[in-house]
N, C-alpha and C. Protein backbone atom coordinates (compact mmCIF):
# COMPACT_ATOMS: atom_id res chain seq x y z
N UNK A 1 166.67 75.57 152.67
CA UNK A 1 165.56 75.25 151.79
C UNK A 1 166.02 75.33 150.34
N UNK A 2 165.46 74.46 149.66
CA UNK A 2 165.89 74.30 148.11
C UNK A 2 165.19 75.59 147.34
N UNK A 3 166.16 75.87 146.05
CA UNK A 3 165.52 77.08 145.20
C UNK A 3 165.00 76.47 144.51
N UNK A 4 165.19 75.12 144.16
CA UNK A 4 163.92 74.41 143.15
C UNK A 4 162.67 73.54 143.56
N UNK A 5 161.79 74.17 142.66
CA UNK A 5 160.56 74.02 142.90
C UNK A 5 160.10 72.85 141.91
N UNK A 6 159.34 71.80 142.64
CA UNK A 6 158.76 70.84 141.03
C UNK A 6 156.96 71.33 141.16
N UNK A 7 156.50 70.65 140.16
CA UNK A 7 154.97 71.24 139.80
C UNK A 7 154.65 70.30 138.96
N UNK A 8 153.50 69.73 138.37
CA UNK A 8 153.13 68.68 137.79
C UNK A 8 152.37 69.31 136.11
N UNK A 9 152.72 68.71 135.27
CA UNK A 9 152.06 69.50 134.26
C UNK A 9 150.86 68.53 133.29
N UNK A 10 149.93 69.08 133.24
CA UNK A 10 149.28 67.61 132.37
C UNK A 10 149.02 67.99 131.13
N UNK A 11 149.14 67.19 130.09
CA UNK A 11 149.56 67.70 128.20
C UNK A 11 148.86 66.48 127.52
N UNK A 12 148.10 66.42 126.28
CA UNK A 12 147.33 65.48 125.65
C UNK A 12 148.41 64.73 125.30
N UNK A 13 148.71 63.49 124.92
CA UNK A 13 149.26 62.46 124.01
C UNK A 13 149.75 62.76 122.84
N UNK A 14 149.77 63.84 121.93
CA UNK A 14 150.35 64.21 121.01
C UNK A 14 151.28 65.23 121.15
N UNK A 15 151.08 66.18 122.16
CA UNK A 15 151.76 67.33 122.71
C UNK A 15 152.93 66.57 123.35
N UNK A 16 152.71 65.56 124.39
CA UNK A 16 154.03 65.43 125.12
C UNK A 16 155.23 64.41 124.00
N UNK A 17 154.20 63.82 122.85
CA UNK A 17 155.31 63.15 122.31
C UNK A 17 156.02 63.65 121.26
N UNK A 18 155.45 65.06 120.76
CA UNK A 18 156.03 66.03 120.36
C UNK A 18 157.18 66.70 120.83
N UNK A 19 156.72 67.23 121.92
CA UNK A 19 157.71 67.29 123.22
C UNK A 19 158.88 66.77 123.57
N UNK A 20 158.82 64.92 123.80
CA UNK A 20 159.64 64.37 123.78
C UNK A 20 160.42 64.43 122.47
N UNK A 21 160.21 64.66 121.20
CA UNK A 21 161.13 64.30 119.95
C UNK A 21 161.65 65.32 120.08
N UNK A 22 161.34 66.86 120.58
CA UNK A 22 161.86 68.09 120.62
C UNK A 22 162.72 67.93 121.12
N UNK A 23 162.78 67.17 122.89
CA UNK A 23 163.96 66.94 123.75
C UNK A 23 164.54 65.94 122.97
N UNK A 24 164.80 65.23 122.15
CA UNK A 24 165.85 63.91 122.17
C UNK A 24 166.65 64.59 120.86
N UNK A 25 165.86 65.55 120.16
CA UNK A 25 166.56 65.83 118.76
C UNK A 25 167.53 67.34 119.10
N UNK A 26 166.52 68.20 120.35
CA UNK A 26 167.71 68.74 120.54
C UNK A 26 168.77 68.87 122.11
N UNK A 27 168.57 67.43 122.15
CA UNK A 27 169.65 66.92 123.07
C UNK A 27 169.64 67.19 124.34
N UNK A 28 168.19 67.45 125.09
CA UNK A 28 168.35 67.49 126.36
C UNK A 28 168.47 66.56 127.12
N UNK A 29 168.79 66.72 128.74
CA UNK A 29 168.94 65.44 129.45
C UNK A 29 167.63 65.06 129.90
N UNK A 30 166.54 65.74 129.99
CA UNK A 30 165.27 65.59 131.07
C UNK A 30 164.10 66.34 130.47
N UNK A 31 162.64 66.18 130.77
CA UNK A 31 161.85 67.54 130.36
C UNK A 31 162.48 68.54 131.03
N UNK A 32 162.37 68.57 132.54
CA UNK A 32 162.63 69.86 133.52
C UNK A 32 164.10 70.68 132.47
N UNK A 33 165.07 70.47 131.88
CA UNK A 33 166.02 71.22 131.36
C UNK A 33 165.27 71.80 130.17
N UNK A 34 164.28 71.01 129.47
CA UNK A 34 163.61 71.56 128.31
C UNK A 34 162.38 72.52 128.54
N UNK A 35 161.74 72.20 129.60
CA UNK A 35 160.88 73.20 130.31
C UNK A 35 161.51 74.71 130.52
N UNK A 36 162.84 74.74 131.76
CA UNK A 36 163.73 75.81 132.13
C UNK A 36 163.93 76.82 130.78
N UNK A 37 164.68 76.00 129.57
CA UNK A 37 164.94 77.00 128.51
C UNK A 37 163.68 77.74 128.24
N UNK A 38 162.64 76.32 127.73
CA UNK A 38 161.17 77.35 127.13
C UNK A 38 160.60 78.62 127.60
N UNK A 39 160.93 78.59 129.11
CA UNK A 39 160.24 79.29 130.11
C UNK A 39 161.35 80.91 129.57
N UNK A 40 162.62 80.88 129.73
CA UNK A 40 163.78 81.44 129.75
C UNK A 40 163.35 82.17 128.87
N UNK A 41 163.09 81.42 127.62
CA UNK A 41 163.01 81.76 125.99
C UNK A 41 161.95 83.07 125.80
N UNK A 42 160.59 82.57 126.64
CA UNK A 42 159.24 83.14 126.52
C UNK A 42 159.62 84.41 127.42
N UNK A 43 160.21 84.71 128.57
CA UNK A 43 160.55 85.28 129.55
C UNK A 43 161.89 86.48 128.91
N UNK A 44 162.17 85.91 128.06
CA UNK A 44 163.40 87.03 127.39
C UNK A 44 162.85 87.20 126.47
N UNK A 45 162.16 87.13 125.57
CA UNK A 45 160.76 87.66 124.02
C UNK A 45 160.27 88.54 124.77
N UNK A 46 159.45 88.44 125.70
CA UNK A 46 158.49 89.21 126.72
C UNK A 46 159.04 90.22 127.20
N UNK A 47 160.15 90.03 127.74
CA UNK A 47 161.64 91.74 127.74
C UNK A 47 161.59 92.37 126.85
N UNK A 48 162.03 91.57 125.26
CA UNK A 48 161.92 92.87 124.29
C UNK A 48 161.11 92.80 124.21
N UNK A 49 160.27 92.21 124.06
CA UNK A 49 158.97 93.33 123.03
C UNK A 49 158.61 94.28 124.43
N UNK A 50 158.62 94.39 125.68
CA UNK A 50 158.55 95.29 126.65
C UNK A 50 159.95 96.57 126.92
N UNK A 51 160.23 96.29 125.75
CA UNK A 51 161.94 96.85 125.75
C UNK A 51 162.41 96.82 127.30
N UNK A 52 162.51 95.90 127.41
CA UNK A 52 163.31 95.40 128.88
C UNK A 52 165.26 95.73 128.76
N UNK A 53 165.84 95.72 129.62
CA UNK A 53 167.19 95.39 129.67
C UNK A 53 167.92 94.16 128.92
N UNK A 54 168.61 93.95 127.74
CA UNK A 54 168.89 92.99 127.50
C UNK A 54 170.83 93.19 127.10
N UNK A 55 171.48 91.87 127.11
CA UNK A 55 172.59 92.29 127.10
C UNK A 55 173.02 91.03 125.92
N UNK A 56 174.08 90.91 124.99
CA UNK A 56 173.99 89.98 123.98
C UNK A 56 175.26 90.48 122.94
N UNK A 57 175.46 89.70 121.57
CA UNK A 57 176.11 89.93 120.24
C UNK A 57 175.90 90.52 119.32
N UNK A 58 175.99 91.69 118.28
CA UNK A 58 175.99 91.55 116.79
C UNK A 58 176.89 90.74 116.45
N UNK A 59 176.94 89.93 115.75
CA UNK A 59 177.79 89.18 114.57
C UNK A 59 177.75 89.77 112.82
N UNK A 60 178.19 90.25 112.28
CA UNK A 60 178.20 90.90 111.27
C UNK A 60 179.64 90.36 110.13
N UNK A 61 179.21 89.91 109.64
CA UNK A 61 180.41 89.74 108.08
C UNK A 61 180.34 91.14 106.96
N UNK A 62 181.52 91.55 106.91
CA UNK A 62 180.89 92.71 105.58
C UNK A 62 182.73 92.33 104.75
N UNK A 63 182.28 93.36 103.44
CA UNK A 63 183.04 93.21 102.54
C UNK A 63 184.21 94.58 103.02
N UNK A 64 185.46 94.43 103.23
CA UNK A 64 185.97 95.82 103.73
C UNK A 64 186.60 96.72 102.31
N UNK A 65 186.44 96.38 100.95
CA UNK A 65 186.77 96.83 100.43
C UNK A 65 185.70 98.05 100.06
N UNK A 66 184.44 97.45 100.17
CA UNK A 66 183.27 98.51 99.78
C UNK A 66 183.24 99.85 100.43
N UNK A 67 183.64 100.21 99.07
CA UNK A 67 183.50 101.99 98.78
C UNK A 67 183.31 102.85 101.12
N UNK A 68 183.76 103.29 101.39
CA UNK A 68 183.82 103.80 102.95
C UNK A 68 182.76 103.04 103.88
N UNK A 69 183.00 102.20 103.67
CA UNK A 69 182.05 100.94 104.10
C UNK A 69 182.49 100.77 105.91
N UNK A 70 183.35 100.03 105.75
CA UNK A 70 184.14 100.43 107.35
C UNK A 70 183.81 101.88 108.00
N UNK A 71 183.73 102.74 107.49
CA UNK A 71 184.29 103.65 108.16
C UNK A 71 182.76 104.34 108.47
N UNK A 72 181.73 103.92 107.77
CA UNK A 72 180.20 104.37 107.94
C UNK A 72 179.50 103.21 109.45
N UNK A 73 180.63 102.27 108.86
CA UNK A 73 180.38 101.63 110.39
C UNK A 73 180.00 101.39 111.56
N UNK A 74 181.44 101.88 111.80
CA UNK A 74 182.14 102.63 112.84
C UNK A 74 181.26 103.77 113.21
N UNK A 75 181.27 104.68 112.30
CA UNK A 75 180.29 105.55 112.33
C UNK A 75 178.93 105.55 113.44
N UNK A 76 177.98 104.60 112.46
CA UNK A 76 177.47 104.18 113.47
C UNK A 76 177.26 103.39 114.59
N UNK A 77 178.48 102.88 115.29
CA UNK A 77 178.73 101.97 116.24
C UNK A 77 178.96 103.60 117.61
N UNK A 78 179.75 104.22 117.20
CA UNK A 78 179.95 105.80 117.89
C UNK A 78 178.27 106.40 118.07
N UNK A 79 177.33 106.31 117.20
CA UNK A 79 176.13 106.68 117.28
C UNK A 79 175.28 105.92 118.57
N UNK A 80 175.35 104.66 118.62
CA UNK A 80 175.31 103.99 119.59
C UNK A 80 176.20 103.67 121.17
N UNK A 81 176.87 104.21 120.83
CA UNK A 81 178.22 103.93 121.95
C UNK A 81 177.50 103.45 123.37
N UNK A 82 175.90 104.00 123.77
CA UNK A 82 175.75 103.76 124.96
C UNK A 82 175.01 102.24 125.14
N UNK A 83 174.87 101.92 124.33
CA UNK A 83 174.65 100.12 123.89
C UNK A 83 175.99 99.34 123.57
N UNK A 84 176.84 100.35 123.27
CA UNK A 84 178.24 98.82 122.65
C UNK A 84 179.18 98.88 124.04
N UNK A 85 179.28 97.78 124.41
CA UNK A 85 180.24 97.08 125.99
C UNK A 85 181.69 97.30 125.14
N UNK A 86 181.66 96.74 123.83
CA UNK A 86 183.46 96.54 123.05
C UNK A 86 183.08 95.84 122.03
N UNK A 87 184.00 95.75 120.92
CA UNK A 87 183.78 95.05 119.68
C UNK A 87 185.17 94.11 119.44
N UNK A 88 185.04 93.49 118.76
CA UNK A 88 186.13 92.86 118.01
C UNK A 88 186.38 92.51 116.90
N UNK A 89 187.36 92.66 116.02
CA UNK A 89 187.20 92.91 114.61
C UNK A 89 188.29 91.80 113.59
N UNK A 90 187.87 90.95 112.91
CA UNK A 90 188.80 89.74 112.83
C UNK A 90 188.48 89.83 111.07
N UNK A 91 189.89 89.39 110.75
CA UNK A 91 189.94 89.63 109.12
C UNK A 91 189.67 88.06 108.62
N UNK A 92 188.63 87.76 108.09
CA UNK A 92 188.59 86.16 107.93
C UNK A 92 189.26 86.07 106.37
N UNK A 93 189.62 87.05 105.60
CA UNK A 93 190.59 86.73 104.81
C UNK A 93 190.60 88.34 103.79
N UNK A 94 191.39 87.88 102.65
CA UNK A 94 191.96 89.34 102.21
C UNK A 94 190.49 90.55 101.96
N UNK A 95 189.78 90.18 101.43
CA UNK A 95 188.15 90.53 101.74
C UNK A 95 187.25 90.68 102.51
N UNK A 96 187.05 90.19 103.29
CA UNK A 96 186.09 90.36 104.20
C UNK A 96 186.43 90.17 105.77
N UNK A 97 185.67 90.93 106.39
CA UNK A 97 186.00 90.81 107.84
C UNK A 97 184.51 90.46 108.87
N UNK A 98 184.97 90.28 110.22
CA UNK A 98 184.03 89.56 111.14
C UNK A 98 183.92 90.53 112.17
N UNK A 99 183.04 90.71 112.73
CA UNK A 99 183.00 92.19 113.54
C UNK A 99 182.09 91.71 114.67
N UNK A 100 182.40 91.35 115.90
CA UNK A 100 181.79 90.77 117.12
C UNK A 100 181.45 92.04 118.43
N UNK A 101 180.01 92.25 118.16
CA UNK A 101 179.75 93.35 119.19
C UNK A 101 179.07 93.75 120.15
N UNK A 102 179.85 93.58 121.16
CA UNK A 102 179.26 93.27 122.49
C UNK A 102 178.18 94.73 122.90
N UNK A 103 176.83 94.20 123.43
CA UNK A 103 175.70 94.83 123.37
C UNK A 103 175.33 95.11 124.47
N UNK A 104 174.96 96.32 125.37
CA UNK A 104 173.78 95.61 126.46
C UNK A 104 173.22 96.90 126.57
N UNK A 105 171.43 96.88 127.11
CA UNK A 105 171.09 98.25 126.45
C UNK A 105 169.21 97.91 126.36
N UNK A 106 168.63 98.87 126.31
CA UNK A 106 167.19 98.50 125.95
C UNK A 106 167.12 97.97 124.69
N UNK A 107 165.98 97.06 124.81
CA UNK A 107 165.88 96.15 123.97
C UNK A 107 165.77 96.79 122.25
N UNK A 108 165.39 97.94 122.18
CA UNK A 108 164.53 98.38 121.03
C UNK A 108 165.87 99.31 120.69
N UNK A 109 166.74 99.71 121.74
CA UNK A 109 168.13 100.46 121.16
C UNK A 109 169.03 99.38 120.16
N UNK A 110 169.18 98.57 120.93
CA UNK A 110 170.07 97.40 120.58
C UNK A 110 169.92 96.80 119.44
N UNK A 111 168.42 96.34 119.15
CA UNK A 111 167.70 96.00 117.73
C UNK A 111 167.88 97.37 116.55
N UNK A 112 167.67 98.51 117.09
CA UNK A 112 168.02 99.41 116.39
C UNK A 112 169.09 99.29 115.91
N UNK A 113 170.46 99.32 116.64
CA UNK A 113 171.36 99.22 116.17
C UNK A 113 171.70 98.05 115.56
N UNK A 114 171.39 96.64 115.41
CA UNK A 114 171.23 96.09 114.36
C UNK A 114 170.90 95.91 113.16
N UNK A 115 169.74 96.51 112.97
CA UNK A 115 169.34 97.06 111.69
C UNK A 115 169.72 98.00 110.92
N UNK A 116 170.06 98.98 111.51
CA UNK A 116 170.78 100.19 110.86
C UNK A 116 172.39 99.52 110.28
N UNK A 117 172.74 98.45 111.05
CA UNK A 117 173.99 98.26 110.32
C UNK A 117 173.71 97.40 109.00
N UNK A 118 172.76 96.21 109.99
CA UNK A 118 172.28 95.23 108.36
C UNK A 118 171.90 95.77 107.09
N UNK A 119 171.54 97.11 107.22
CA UNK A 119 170.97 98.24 106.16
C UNK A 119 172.26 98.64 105.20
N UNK A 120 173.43 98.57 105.29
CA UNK A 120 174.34 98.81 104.57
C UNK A 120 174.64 97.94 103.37
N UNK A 121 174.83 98.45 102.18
CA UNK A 121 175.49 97.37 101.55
C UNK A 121 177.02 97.06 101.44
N UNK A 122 176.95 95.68 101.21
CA UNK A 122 178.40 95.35 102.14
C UNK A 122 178.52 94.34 103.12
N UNK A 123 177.10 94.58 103.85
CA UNK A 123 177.36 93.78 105.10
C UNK A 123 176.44 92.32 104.66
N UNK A 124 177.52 91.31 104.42
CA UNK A 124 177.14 90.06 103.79
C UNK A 124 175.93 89.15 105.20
N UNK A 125 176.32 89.62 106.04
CA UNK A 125 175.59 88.72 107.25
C UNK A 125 175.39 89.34 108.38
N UNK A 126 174.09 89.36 109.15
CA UNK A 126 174.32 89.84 110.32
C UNK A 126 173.20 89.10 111.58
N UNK A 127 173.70 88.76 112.29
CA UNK A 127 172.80 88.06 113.64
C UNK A 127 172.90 88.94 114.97
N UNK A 128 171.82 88.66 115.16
CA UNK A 128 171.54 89.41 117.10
C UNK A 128 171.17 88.39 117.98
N UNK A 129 171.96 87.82 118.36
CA UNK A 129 171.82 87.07 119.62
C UNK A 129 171.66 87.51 120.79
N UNK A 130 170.72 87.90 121.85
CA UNK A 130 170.36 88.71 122.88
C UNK A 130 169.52 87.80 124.41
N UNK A 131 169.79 88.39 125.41
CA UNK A 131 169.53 87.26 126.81
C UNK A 131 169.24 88.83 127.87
N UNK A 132 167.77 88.76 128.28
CA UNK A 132 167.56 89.64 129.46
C UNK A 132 168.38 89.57 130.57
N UNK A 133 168.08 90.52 131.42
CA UNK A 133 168.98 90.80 132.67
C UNK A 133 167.65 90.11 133.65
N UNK A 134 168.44 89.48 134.84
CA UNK A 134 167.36 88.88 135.41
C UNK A 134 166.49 87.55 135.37
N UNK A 135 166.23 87.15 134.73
CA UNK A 135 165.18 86.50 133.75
C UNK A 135 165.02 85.32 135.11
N UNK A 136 165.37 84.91 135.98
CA UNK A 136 165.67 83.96 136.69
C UNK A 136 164.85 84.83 137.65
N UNK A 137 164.94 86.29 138.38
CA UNK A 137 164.55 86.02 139.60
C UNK A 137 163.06 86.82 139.14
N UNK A 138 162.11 86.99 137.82
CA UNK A 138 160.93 86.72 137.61
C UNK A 138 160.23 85.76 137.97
């Protein structure tokens, strides 16, 4: 027996052609692939804000010359240790560095530890990219 299921959806005339410009601009093949993400999308929001299990990136740029800047870091990356999987740390030139950090952890730890780093000065950029555990067999 198949794991996919179809279902019929009915949407006013402005909604689906909305819809459609959504799919063509951001490049899906079908609704059903643009449906799957939305669902995915709403279904991993609904984790965190339930501080669910989620597993994901910091991305962070900072300046490494600033005053013990690195090393307050680090600091708090050790404060967290039971959220960080591993990091990786890349010099994108004589100034500044790229710091890639693998996450997985309740949702509200993980965000924590995002913020507490973005809170430094120094740290020119920082993103949280994050994806629940599961999310498929909801």
């Amino acid at each position: 027996m198949s794991s996919l299921y179809r279902f019929g959806v009915s949407l006013d005339k402005k909604l689906i052609d909305a819809f459609d410009a959504f799919i063509e601009r951001e490049q899906y093949q079908n609704r059903s692939e643009a449906i799957r993400d939305l669902i995915r999308e709403t279904l991993i929001k609904k984790k965190r804000d339930d501080n669910g299990l989620v597993a994901g990136a910091v991305v962070m740029t900072y300046d490494h010359h600033r005053r013990d800047l690195a090393e307050r870091l680090m600091h708090v990356q050790h404060d967290f240790q039971d959220s960080i999987i591993s990091t990786q740390h890349i010099h994108l030139d004589h100034d500044h560095c790229l710091e890639i950090i693998a996450v997985r952890g309740k949702a509200l730890d993980v965000e924590n530890l995002a913020s507490t780093l973005k809170a430094f000065a120094g740290v020119t950029h920082l993103s949280l990219s994050l994806s629940a555990y599961g999310v498929e067999e909801e």
